[in-house]
PDB file of N, CA and C in Angstrom:
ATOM      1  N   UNK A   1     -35.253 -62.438  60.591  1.00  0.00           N
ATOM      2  CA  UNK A   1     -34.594 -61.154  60.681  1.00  0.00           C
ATOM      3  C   UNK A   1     -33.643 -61.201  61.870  1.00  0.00           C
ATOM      4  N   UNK A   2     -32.299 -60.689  61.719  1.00  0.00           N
ATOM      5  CA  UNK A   2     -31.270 -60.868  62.572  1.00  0.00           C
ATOM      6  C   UNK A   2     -31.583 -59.675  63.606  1.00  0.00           C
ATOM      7  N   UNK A   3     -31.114 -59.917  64.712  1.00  0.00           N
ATOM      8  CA  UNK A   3     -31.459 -58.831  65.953  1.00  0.00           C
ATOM      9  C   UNK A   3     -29.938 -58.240  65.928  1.00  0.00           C
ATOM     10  N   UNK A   4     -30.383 -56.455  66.000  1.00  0.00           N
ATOM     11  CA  UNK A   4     -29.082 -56.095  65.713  1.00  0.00           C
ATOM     12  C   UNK A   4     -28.546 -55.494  67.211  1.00  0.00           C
ATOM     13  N   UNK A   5     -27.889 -54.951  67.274  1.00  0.00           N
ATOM     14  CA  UNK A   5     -27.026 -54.573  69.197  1.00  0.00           C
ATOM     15  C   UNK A   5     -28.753 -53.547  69.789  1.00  0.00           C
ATOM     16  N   UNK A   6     -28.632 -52.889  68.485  1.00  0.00           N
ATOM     17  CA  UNK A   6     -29.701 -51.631  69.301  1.00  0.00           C
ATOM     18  C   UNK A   6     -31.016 -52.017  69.249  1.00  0.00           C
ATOM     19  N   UNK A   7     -31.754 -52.940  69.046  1.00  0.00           N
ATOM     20  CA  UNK A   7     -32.992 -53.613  69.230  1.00  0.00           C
ATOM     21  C   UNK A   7     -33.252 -54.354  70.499  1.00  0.00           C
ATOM     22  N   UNK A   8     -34.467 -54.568  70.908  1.00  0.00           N
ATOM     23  CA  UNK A   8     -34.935 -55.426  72.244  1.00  0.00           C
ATOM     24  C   UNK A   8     -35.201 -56.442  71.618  1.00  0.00           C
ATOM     25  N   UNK A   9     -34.925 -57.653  72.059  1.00  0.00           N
ATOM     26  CA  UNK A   9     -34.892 -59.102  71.700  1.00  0.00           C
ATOM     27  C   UNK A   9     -37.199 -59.334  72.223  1.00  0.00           C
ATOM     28  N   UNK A  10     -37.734 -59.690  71.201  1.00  0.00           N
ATOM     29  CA  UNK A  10     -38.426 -59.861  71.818  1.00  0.00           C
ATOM     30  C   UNK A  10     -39.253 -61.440  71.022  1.00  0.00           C
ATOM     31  N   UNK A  11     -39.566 -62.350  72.132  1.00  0.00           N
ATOM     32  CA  UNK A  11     -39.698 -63.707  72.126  1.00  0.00           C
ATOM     33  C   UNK A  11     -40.938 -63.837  71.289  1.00  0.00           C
ATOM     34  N   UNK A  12     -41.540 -63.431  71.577  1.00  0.00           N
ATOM     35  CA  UNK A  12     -43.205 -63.067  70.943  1.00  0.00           C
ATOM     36  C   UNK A  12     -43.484 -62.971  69.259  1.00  0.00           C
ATOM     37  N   UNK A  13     -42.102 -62.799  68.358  1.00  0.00           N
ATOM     38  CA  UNK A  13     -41.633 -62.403  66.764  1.00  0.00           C
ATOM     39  C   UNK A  13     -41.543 -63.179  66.880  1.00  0.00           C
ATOM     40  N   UNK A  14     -40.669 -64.986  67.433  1.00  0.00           N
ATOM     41  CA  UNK A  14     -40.354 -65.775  67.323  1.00  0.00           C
ATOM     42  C   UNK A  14     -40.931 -66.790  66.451  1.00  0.00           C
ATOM     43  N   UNK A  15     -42.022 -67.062  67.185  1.00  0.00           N
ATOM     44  CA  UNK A  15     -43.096 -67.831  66.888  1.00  0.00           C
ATOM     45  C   UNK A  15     -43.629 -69.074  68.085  1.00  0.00           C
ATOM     46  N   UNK A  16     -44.029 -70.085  67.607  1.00  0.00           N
ATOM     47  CA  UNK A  16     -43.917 -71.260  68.217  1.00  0.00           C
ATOM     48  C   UNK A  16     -42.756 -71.715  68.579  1.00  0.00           C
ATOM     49  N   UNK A  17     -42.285 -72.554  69.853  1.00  0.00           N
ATOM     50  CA  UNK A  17     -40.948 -73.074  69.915  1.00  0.00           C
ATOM     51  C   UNK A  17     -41.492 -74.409  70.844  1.00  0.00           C
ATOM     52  N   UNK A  18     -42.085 -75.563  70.020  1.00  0.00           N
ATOM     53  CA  UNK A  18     -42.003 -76.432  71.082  1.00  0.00           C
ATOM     54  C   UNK A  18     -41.051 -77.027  71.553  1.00  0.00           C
ATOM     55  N   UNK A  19     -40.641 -77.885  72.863  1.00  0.00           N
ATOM     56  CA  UNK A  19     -39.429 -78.289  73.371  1.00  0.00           C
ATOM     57  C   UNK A  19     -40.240 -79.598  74.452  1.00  0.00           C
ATOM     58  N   UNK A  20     -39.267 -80.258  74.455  1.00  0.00           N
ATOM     59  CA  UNK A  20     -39.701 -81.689  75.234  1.00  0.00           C
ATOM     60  C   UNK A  20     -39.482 -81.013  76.962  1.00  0.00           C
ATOM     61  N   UNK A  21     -40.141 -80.841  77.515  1.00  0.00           N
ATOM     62  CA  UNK A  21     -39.985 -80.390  79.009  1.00  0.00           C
ATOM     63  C   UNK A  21     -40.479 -82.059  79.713  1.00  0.00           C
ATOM     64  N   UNK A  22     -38.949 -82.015  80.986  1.00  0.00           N
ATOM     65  CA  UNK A  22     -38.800 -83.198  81.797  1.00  0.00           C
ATOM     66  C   UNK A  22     -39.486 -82.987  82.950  1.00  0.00           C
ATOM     67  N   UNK A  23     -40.226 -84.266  83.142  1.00  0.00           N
ATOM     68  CA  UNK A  23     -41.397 -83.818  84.546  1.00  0.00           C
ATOM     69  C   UNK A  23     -42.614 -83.325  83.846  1.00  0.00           C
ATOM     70  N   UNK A  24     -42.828 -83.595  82.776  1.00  0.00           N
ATOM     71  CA  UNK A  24     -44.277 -82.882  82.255  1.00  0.00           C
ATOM     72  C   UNK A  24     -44.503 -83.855  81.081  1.00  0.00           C
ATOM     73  N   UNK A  25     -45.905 -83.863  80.979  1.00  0.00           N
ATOM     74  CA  UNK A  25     -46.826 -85.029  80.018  1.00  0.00           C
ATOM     75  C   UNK A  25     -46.247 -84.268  78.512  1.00  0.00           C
ATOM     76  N   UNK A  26     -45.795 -84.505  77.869  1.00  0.00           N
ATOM     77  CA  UNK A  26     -45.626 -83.968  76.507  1.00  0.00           C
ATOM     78  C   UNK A  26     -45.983 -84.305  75.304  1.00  0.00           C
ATOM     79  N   UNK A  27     -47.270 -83.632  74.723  1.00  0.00           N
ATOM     80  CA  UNK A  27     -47.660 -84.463  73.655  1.00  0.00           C
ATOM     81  C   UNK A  27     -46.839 -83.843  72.213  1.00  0.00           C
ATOM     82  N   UNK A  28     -47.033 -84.840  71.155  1.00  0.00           N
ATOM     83  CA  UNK A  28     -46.395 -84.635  69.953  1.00  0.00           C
ATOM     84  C   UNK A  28     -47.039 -83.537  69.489  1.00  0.00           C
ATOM     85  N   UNK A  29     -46.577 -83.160  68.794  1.00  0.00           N
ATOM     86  CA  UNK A  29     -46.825 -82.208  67.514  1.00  0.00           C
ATOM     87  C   UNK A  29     -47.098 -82.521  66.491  1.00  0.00           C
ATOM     88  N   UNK A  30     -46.401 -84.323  65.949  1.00  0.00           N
ATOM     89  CA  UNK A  30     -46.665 -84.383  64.691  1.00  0.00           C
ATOM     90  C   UNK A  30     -47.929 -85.401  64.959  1.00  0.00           C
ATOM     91  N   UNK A  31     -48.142 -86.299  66.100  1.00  0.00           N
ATOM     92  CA  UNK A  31     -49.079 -87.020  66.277  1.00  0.00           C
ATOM     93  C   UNK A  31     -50.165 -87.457  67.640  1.00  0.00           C
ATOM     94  N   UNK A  32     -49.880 -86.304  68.551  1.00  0.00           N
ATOM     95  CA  UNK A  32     -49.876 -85.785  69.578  1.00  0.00           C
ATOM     96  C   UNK A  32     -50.054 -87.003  70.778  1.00  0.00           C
ATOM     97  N   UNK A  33     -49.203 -88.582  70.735  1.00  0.00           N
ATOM     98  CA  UNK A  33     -48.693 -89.013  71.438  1.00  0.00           C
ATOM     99  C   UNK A  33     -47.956 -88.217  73.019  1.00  0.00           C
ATOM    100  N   UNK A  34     -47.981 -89.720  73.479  1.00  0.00           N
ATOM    101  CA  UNK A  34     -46.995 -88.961  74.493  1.00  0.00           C
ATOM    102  C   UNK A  34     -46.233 -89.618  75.166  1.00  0.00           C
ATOM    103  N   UNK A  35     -45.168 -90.782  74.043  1.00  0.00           N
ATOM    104  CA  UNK A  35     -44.195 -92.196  74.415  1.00  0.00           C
ATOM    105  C   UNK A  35     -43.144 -91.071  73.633  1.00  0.00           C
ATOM    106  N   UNK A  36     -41.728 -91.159  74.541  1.00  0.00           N
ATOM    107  CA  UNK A  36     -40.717 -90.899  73.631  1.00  0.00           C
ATOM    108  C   UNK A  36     -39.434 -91.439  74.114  1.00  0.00           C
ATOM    109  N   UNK A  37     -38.670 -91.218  73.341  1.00  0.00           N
ATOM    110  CA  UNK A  37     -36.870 -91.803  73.590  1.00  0.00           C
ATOM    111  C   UNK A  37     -36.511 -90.609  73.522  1.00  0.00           C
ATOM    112  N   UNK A  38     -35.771 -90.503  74.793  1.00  0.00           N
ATOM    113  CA  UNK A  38     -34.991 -89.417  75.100  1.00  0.00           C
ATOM    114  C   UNK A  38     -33.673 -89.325  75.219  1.00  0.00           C
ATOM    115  N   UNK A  39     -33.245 -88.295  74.448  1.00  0.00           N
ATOM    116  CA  UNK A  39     -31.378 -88.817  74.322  1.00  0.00           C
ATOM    117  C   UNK A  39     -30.685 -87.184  75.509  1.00  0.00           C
ATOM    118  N   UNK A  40     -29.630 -87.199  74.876  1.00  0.00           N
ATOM    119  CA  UNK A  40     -28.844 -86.237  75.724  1.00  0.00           C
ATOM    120  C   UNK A  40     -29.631 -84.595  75.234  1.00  0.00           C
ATOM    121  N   UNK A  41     -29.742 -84.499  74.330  1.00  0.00           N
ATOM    122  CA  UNK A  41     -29.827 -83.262  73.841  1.00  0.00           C
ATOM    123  C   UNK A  41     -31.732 -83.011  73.211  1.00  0.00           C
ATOM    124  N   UNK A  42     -31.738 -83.965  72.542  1.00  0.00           N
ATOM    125  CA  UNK A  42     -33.319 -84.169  71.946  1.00  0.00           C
ATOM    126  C   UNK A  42     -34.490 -85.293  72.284  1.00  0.00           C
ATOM    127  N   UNK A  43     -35.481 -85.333  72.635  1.00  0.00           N
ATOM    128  CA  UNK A  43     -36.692 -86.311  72.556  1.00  0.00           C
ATOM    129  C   UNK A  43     -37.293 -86.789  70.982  1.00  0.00           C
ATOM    130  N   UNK A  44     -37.585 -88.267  70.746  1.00  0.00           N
ATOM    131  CA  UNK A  44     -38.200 -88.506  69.496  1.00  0.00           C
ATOM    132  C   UNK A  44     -39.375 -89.025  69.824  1.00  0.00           C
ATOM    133  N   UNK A  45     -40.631 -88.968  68.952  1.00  0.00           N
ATOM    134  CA  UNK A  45     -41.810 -89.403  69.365  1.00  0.00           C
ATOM    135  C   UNK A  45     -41.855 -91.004  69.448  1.00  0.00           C
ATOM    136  N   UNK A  46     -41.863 -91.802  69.736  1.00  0.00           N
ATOM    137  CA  UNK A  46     -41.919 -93.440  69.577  1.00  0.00           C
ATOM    138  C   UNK A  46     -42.690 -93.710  68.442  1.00  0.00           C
ATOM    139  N   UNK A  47     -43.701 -92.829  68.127  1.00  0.00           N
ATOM    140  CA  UNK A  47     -44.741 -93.462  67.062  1.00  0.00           C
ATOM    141  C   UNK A  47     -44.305 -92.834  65.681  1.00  0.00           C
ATOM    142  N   UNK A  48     -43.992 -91.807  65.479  1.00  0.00           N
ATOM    143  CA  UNK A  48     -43.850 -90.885  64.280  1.00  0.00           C
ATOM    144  C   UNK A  48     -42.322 -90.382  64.304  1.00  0.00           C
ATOM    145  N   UNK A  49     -41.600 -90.355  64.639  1.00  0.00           N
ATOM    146  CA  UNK A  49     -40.084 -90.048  64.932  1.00  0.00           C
ATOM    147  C   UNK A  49     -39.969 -88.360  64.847  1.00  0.00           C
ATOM    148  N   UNK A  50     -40.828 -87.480  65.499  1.00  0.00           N
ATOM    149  CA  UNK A  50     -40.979 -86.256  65.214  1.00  0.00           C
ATOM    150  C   UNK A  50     -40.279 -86.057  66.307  1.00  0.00           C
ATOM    151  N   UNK A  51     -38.833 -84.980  66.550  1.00  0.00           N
ATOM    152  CA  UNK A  51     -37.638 -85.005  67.117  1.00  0.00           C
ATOM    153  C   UNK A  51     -38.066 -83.573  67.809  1.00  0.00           C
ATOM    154  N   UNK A  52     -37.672 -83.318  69.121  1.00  0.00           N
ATOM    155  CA  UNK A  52     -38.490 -82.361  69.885  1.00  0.00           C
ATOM    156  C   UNK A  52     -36.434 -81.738  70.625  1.00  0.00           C
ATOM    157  N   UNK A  53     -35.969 -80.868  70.957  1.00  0.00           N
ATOM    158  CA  UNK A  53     -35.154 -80.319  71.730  1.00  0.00           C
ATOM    159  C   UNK A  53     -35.264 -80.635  73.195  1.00  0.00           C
ATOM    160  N   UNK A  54     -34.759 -80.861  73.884  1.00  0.00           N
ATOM    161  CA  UNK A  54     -34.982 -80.501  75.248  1.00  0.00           C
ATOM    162  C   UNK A  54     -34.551 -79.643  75.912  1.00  0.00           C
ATOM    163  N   UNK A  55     -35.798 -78.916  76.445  1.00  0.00           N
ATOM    164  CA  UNK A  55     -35.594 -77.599  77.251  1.00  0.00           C
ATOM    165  C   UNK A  55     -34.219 -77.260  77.599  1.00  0.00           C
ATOM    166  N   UNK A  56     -34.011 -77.793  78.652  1.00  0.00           N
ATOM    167  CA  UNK A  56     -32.751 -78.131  79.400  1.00  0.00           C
ATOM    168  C   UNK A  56     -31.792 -77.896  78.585  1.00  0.00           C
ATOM    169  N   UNK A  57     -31.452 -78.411  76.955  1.00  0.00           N
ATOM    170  CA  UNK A  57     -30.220 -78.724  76.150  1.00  0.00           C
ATOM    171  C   UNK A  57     -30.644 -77.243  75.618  1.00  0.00           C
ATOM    172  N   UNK A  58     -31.947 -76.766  74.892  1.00  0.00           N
ATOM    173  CA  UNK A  58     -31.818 -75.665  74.583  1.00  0.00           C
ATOM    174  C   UNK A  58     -31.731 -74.226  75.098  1.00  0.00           C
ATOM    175  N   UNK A  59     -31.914 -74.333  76.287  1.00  0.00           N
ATOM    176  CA  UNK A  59     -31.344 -73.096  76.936  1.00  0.00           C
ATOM    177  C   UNK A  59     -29.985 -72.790  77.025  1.00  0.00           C
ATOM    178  N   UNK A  60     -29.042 -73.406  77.166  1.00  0.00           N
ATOM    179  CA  UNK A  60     -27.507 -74.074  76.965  1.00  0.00           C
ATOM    180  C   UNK A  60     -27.053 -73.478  75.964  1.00  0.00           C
ATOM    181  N   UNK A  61     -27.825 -73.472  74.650  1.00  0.00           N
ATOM    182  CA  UNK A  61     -27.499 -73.686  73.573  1.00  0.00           C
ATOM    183  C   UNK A  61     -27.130 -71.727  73.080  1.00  0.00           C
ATOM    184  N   UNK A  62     -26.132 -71.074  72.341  1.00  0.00           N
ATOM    185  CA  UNK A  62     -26.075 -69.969  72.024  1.00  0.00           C
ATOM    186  C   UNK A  62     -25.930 -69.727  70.722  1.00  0.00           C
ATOM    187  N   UNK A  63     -26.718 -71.384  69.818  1.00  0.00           N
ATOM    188  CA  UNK A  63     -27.019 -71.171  68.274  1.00  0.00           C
ATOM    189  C   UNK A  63     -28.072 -70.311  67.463  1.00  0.00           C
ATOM    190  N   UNK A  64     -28.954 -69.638  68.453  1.00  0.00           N
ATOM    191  CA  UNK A  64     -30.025 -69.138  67.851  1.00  0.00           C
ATOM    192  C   UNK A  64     -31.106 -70.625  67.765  1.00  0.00           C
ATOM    193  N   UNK A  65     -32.458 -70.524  67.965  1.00  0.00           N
ATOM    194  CA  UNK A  65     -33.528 -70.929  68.172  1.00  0.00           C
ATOM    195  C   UNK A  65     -33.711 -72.311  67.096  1.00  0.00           C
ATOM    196  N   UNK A  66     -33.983 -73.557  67.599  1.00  0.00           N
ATOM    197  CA  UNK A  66     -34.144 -74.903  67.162  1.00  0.00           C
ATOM    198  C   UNK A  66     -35.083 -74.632  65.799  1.00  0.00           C
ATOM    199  N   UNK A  67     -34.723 -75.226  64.646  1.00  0.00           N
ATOM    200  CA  UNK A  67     -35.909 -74.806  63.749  1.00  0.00           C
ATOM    201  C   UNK A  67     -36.270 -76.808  64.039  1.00  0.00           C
ATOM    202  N   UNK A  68     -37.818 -77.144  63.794  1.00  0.00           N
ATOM    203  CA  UNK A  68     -38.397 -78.315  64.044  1.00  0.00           C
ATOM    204  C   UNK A  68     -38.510 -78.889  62.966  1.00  0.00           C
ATOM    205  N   UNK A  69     -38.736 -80.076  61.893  1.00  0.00           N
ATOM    206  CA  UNK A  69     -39.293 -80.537  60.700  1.00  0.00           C
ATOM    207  C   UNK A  69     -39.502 -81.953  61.354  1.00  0.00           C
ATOM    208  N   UNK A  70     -41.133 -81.947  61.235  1.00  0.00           N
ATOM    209  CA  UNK A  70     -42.064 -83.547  61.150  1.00  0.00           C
ATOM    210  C   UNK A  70     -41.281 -84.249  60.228  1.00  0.00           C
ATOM    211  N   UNK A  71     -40.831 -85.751  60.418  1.00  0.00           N
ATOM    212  CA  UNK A  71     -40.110 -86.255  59.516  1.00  0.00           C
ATOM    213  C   UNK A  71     -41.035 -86.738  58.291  1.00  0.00           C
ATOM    214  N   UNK A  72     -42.120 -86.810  58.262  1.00  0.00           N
ATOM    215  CA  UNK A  72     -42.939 -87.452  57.215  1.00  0.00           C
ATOM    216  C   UNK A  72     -43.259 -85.644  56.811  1.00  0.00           C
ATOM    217  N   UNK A  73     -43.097 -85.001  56.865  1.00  0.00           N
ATOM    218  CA  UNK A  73     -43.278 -83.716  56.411  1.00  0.00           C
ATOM    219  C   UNK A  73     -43.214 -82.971  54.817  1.00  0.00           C
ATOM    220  N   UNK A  74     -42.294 -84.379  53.652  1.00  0.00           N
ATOM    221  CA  UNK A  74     -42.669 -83.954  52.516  1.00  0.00           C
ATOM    222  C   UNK A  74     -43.587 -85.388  51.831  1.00  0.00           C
ATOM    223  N   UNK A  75     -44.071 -86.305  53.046  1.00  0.00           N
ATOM    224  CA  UNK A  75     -45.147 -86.817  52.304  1.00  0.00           C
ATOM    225  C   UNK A  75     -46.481 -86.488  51.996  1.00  0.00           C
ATOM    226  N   UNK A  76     -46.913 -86.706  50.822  1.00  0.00           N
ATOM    227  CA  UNK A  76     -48.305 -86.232  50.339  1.00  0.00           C
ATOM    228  C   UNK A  76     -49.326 -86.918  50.199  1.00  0.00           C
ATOM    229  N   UNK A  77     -49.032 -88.355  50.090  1.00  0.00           N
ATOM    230  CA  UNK A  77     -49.512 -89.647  50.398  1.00  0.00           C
ATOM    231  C   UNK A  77     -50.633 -89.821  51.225  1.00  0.00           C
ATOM    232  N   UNK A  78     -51.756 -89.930  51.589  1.00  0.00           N
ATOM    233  CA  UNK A  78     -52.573 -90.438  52.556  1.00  0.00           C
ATOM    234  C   UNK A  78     -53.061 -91.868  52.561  1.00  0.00           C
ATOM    235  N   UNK A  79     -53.432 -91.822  53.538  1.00  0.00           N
ATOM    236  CA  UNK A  79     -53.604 -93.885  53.422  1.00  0.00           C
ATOM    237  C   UNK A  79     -55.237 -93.269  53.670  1.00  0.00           C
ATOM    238  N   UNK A  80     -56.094 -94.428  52.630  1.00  0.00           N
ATOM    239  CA  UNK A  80     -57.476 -94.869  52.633  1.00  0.00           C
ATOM    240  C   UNK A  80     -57.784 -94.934  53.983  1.00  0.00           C
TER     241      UNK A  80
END
Protein backbone atom coordinates (compact mmCIF):
# COMPACT_ATOMS: atom_id res chain seq x y z
CA UNK A 1 0.00 0.00 0.00
CA UNK A 2 1.41 3.36 -1.20
CA UNK A 3 1.85 6.08 1.63
CA UNK A 4 -0.08 8.99 0.66
CA UNK A 5 1.15 12.99 1.75
CA UNK A 6 -1.47 12.82 4.74
CA UNK A 7 -0.44 9.53 6.44
CA UNK A 8 2.53 8.84 9.06
CA UNK A 9 5.07 6.63 7.48
CA UNK A 10 5.23 3.93 9.88
CA UNK A 11 8.23 1.20 9.71
CA UNK A 12 6.51 -1.42 11.78
CA UNK A 13 3.67 -2.20 8.36
CA UNK A 14 6.82 -2.84 6.64
CA UNK A 15 7.77 -5.99 7.69
CA UNK A 16 11.13 -7.67 7.95
CA UNK A 17 14.01 -5.76 6.19
CA UNK A 18 17.19 -7.64 6.54
CA UNK A 19 20.40 -5.71 5.41
CA UNK A 20 24.15 -6.72 5.60
CA UNK A 21 25.39 -4.26 8.49
CA UNK A 22 29.45 -3.50 8.36
CA UNK A 23 31.24 -4.13 11.69
CA UNK A 24 28.70 -6.75 12.73
CA UNK A 25 28.64 -10.76 12.54
CA UNK A 26 25.85 -11.23 9.92
CA UNK A 27 24.20 -14.34 9.54
CA UNK A 28 22.26 -15.51 6.35
CA UNK A 29 18.82 -15.78 6.01
CA UNK A 30 18.82 -18.30 3.49
CA UNK A 31 21.50 -20.49 5.32
CA UNK A 32 22.43 -18.65 8.28
CA UNK A 33 26.25 -18.60 7.46
CA UNK A 34 28.32 -15.84 8.06
CA UNK A 35 31.19 -15.73 4.90
CA UNK A 36 30.20 -13.13 2.32
CA UNK A 37 31.44 -11.06 -0.81
CA UNK A 38 30.77 -7.75 -0.49
CA UNK A 39 30.34 -5.42 -3.39
CA UNK A 40 29.55 -1.63 -3.55
CA UNK A 41 25.94 -1.69 -2.96
CA UNK A 42 24.99 -5.49 -1.85
CA UNK A 43 26.55 -8.56 0.27
CA UNK A 44 26.18 -12.33 -1.19
CA UNK A 45 26.28 -15.29 1.07
CA UNK A 46 29.54 -17.39 -0.07
CA UNK A 47 27.62 -20.60 0.48
CA UNK A 48 24.04 -20.09 -0.97
CA UNK A 49 24.33 -16.79 -3.06
CA UNK A 50 21.42 -15.23 -0.97
CA UNK A 51 22.08 -11.34 -1.86
CA UNK A 52 21.59 -9.06 1.29
CA UNK A 53 21.60 -4.78 0.64
CA UNK A 54 23.91 -2.93 2.56
CA UNK A 55 22.78 -0.76 5.16
CA UNK A 56 24.91 1.98 4.19
CA UNK A 57 23.76 1.66 0.21
CA UNK A 58 20.19 1.40 1.46
CA UNK A 59 19.68 4.31 3.37
CA UNK A 60 21.02 6.37 0.26
CA UNK A 61 18.65 4.81 -1.64
CA UNK A 62 15.01 6.93 -2.37
CA UNK A 63 13.53 3.71 -4.32
CA UNK A 64 11.25 2.55 -1.70
CA UNK A 65 12.34 -0.57 0.45
CA UNK A 66 14.73 -3.62 -1.03
CA UNK A 67 12.33 -6.52 -1.74
CA UNK A 68 14.88 -9.89 -0.92
CA UNK A 69 14.45 -13.42 -3.00
CA UNK A 70 16.67 -16.63 -1.71
CA UNK A 71 18.07 -17.61 -5.01
CA UNK A 72 17.19 -21.34 -4.72
CA UNK A 73 13.74 -20.00 -3.71
CA UNK A 74 11.64 -21.75 -6.56
CA UNK A 75 13.39 -25.04 -5.83
CA UNK A 76 11.28 -27.86 -4.50
CA UNK A 77 13.80 -30.45 -4.72
CA UNK A 78 15.30 -31.79 -1.46
CA UNK A 79 18.36 -33.86 -1.34
CA UNK A 80 18.09 -37.38 0.69
Amino acid sequence: MPITSGEAWKPYERGYHAVYREHEVNHCPGCGRTQWLIGRVSAECAFCATALPLAEASMRSHHGPTVIHHKNRDLHDWAA
